[in-house]
C-alpha atoms as a PDB file:
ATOM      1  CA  UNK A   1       0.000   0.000   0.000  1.00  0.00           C
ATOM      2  CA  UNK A   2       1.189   3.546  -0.815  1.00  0.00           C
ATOM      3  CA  UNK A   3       2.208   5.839   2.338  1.00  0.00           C
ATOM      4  CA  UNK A   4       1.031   9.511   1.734  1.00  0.00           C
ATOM      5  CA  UNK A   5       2.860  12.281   3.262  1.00  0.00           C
ATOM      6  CA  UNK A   6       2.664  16.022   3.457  1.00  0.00           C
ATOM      7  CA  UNK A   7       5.159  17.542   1.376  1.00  0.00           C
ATOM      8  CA  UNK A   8       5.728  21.705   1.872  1.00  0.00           C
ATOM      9  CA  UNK A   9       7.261  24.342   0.241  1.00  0.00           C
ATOM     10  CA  UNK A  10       8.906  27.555   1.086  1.00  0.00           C
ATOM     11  CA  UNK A  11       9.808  30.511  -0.211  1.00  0.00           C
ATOM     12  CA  UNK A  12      13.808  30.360   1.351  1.00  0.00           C
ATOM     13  CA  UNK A  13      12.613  29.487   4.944  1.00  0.00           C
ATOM     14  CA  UNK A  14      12.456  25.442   4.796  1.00  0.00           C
ATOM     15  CA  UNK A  15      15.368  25.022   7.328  1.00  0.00           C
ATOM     16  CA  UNK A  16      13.761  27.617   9.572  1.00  0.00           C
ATOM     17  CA  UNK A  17      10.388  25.496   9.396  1.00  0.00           C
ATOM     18  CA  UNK A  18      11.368  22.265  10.008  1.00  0.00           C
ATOM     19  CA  UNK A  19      13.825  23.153  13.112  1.00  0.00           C
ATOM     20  CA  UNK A  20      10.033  24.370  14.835  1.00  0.00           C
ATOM     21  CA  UNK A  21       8.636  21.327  13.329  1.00  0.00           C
ATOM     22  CA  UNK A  22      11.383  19.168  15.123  1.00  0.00           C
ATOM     23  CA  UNK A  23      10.898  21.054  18.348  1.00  0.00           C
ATOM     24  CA  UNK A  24       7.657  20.510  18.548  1.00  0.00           C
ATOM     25  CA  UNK A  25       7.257  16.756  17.029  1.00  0.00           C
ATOM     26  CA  UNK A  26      11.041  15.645  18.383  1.00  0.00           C
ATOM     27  CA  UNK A  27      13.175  13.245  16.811  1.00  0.00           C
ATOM     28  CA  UNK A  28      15.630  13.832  13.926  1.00  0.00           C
ATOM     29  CA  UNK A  29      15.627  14.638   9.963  1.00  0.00           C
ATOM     30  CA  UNK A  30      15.743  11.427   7.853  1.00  0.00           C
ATOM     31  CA  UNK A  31      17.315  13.412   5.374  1.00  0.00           C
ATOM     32  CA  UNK A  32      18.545  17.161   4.645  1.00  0.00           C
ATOM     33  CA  UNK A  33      19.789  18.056   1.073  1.00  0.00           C
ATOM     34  CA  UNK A  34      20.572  21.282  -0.254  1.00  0.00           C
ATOM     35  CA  UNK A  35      20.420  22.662  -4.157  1.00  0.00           C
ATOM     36  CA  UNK A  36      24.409  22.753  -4.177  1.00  0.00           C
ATOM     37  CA  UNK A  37      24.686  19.182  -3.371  1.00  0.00           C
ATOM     38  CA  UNK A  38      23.208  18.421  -6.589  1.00  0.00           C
ATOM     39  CA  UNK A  39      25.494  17.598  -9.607  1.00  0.00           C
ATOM     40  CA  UNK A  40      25.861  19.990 -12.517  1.00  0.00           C
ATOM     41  CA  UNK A  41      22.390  20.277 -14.799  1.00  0.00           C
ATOM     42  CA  UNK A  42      21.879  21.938 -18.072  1.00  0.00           C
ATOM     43  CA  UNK A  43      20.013  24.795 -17.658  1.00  0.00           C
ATOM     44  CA  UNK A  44      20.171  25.266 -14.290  1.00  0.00           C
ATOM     45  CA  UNK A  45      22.097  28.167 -12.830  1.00  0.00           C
ATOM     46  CA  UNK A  46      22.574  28.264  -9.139  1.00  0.00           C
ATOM     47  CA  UNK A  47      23.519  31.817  -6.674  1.00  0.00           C
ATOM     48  CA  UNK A  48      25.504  31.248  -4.223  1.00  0.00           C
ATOM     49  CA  UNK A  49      22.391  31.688  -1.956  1.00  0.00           C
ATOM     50  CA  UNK A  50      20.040  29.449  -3.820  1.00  0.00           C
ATOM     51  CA  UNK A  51      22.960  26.668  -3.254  1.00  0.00           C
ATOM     52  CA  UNK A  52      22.396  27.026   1.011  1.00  0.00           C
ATOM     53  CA  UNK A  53      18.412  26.156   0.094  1.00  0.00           C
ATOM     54  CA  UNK A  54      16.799  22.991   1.146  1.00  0.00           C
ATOM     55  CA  UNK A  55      16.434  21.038  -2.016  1.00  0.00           C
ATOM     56  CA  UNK A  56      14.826  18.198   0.132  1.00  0.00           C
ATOM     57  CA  UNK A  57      13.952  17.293   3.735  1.00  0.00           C
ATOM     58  CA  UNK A  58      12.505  14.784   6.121  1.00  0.00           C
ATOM     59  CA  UNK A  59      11.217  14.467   9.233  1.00  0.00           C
ATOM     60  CA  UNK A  60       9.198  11.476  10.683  1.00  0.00           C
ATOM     61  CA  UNK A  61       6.067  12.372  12.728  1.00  0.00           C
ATOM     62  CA  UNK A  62       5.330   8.968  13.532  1.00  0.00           C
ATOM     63  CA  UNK A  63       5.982   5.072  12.081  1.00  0.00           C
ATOM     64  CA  UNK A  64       3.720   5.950   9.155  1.00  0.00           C
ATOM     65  CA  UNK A  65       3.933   9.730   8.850  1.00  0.00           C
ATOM     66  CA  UNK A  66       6.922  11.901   7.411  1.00  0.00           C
ATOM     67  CA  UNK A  67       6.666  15.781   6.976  1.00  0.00           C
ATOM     68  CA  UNK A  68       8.501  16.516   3.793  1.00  0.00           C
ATOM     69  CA  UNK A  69       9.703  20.225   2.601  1.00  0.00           C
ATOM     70  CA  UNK A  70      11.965  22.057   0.430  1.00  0.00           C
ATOM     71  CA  UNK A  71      12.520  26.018  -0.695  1.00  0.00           C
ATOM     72  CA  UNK A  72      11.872  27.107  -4.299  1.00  0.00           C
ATOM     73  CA  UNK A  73      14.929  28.339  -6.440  1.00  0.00           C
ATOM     74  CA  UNK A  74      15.893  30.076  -9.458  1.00  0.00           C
ATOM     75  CA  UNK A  75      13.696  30.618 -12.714  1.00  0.00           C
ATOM     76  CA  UNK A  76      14.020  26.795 -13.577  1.00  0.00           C
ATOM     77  CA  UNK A  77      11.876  26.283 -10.212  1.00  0.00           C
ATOM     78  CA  UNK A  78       7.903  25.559  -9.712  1.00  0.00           C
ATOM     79  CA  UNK A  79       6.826  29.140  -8.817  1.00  0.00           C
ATOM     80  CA  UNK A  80       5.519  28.536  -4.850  1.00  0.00           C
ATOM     81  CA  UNK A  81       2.634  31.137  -4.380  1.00  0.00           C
ATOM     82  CA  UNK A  82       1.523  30.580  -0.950  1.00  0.00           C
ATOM     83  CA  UNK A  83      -1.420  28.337  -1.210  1.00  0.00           C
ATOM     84  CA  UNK A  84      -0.145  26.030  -3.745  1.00  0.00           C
ATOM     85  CA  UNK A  85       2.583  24.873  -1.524  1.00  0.00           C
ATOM     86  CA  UNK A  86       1.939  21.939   0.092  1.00  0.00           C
ATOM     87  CA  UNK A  87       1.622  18.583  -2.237  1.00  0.00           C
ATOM     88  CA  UNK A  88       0.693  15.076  -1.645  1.00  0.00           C
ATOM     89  CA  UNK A  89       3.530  12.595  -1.873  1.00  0.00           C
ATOM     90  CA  UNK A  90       2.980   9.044  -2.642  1.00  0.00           C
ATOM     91  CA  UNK A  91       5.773   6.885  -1.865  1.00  0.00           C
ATOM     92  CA  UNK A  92       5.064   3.152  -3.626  1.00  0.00           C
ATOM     93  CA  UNK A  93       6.642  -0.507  -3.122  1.00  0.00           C
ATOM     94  CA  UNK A  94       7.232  -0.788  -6.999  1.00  0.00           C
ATOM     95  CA  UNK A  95       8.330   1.015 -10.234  1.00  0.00           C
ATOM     96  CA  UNK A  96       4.885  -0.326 -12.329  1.00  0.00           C
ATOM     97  CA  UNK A  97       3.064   0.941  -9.421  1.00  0.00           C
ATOM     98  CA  UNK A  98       4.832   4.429  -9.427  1.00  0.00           C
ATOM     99  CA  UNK A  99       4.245   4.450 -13.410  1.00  0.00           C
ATOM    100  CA  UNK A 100       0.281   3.228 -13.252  1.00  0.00           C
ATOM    101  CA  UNK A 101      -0.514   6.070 -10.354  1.00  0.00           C
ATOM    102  CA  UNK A 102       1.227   8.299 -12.501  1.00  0.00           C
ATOM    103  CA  UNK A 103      -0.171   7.851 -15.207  1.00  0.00           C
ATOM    104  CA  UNK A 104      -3.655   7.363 -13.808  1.00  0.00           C
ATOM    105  CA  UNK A 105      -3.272  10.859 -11.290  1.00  0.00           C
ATOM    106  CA  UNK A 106      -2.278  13.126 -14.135  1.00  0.00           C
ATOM    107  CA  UNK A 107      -4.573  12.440 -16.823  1.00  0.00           C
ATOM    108  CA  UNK A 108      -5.791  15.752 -17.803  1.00  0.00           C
ATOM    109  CA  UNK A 109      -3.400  17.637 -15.231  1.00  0.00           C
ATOM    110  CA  UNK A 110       0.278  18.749 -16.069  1.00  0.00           C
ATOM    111  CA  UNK A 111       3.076  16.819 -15.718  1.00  0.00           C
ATOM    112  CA  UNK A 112       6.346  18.939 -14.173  1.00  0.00           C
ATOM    113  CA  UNK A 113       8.803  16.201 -14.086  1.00  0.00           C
ATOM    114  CA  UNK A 114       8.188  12.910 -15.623  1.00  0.00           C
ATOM    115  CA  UNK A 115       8.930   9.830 -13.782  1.00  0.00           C
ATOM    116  CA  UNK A 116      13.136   9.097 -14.220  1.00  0.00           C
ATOM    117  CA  UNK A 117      16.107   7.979 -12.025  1.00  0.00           C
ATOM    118  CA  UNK A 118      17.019  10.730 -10.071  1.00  0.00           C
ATOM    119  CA  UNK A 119      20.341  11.457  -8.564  1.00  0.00           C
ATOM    120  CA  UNK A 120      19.462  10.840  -5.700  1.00  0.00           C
ATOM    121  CA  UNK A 121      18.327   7.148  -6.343  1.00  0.00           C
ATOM    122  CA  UNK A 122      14.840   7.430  -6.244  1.00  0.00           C
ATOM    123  CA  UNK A 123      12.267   6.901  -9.222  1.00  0.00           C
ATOM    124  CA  UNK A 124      10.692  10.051  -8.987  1.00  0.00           C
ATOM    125  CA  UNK A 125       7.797  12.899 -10.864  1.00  0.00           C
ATOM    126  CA  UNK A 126       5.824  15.343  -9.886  1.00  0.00           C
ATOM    127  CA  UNK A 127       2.532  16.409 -11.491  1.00  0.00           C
ATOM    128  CA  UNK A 128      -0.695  19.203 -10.809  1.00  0.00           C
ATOM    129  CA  UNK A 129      -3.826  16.537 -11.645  1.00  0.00           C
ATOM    130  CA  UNK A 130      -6.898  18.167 -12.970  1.00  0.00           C
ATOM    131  CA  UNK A 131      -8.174  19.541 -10.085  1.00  0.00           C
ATOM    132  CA  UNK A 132      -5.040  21.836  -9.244  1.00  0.00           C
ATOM    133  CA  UNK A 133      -4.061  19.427  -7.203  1.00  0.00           C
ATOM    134  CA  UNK A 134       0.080  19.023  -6.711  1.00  0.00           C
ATOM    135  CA  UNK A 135       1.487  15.413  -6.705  1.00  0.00           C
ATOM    136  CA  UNK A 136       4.547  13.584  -6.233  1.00  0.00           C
ATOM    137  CA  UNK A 137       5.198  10.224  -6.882  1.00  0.00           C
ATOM    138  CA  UNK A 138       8.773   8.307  -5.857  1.00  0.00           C
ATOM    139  CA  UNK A 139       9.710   4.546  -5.453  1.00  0.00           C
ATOM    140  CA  UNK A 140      12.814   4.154  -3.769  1.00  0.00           C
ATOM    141  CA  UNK A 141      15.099   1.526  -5.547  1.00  0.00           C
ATOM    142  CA  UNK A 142      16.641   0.696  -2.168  1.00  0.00           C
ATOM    143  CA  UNK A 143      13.338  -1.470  -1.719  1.00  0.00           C
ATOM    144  CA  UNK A 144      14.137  -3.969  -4.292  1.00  0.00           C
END
């Protein structure tokens, strides 16, 4: 079965967010990545402040439950207007699954990032369904 979890984003104040997230909820981040840790892309340019940005962060709330955030960066970014920043993140036990929910969740929406190996190992995409509704979708190859 899929686990859903709330994923955020912020407008350069992720870090900030999550520290009074972890105060309140306890424990410690899964995982903390930020935008310079990522290898060299093709059109995408990177200040020296963007680089210090979360590009991807975890926090378990619980055994089933794990708040996710990031900040938005440079022009190659999704645009965060406050209201469309929080998205639903499936995480599945299996590539065809991650490929049929795609598939299936962004009929008539728009696809941002079709699913692909990431860098990061996952196999990842991100989509706004029909209903304006944001959507990520990840299978983590360190399940097989």
């Amino acid at each position: 079965m899929p686990a859903l979890n709330p994923y955020l984003t912020f407008l350069g104040n992720c870090e900030e967010a999550f520290n009074f997230y972890k105060s309140v909820f306890g424990g410690e981040f899964s995982y903390l990545g930020r935008f310079g840790d990522m290898p060299p892309q093709e059109g995408v340019e990177l200040s020296e402040a963007d680089k210090s940005k979360i590009m991807h962060m975890s926090l378990p709330i619980d055994d089933s439950t794990i708040l996710m955030g990031s900040d938005t960066v440079g022009d190659w970014g999704v645009k965060t207007i406050i209201g469309n920043n929080i998205s639903l993140s499936l995480n599945v036990e299996s590539k065809a699954k991650a490929d049929a929910l795609f598939e299936s969740l962004s009929a008539g929406g728009k696809v941002t990032m079709p699913m692909d190996d990431t860098f990061w190992g996952d196999y990842f995409g991100m989509f706004t369904d029909k209903f304006n509704i944001n959507w990520m979708i990840s299978y983590s190859k360190t399940q097989e």
